[in-house]
Protein backbone atom coordinates (compact mmCIF):
# COMPACT_ATOMS: atom_id res chain seq x y z
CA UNK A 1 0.00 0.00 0.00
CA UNK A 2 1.69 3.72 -0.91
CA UNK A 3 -0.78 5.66 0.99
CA UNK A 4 0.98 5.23 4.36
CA UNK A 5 4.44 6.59 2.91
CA UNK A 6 2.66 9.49 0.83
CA UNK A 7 1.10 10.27 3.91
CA UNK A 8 4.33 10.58 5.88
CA UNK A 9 6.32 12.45 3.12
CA UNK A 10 3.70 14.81 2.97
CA UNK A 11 3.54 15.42 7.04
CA UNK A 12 7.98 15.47 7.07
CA UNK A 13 6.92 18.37 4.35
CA UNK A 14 4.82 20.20 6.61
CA UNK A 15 7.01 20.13 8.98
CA UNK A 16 10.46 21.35 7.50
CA UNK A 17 7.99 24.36 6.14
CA UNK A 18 6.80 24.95 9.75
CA UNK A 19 10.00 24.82 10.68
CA UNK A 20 12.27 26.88 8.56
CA UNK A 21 9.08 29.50 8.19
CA UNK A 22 9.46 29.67 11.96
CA UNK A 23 13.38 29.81 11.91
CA UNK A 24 13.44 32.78 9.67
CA UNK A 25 10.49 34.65 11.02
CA UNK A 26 12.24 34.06 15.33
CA UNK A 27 15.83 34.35 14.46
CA UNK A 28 16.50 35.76 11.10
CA UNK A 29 13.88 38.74 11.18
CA UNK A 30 15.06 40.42 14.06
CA UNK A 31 18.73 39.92 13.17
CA UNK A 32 20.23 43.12 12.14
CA UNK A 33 23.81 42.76 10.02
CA UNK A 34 26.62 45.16 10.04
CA UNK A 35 27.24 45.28 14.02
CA UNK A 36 28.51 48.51 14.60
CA UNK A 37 28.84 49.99 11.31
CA UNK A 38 25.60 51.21 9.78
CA UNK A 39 24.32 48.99 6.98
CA UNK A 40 22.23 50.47 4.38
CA UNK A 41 18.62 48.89 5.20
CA UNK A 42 18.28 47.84 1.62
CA UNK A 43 21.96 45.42 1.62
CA UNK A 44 20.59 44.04 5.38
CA UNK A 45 17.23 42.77 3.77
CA UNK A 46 19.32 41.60 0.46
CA UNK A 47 21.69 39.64 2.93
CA UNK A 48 18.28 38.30 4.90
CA UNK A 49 16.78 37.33 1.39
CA UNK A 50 20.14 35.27 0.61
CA UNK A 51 20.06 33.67 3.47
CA UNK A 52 16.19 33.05 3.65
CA UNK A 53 16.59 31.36 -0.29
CA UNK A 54 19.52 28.98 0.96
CA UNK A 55 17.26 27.51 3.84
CA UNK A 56 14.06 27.02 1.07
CA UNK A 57 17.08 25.44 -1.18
CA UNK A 58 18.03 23.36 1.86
CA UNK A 59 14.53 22.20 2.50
CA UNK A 60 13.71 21.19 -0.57
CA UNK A 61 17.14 19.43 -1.27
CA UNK A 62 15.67 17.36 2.12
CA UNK A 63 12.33 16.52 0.85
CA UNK A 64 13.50 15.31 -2.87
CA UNK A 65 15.94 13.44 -0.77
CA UNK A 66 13.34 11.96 1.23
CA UNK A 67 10.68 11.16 -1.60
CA UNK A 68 13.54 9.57 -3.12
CA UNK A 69 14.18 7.24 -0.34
CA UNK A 70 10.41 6.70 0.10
CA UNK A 71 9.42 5.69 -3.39
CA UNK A 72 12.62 3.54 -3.66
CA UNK A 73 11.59 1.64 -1.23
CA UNK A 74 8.58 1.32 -2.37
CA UNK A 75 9.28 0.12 -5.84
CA UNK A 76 11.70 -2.85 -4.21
CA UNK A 77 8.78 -4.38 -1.80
């Protein structure tokens, strides 16, 4: 049956968006770069963006990874 592993790649999906939404929006908004030095608001949001599109790149590097691994195993039983 394929439901049961659909069903669990879909909830580990949830949760890594859950997850890294909540990890950007607690750590990363607040987060001011340039320390003592003013940064131009404009280059401080461009850094936040960059780092913001690395963790989406990250998650969804993890979930092909995982749908891999589920389906595989799938097609061998």
């Amino acid at each position: 049956m394929i439901a049961g592993p659909v069903y669990a790649f879909v909830f580990v999906m949830w949760l890594l968006i859950l997850a890294g939404g909540g990890l950007i929006v607690i750590i990363l908004g607040p987060f001011s770069f340039g320390g003592s030095v003013d940064l131009d608001p404009i280059l401080n949001s461009g850094i936040k963006v960059a780092i913001a599109l690395l963790l989406v790149t990250a998650w969804i590097f993890t979930l092909s990874v995982i749908k891999n691994w589920t389906f595989q195993k799938q097609l061998k039983s």
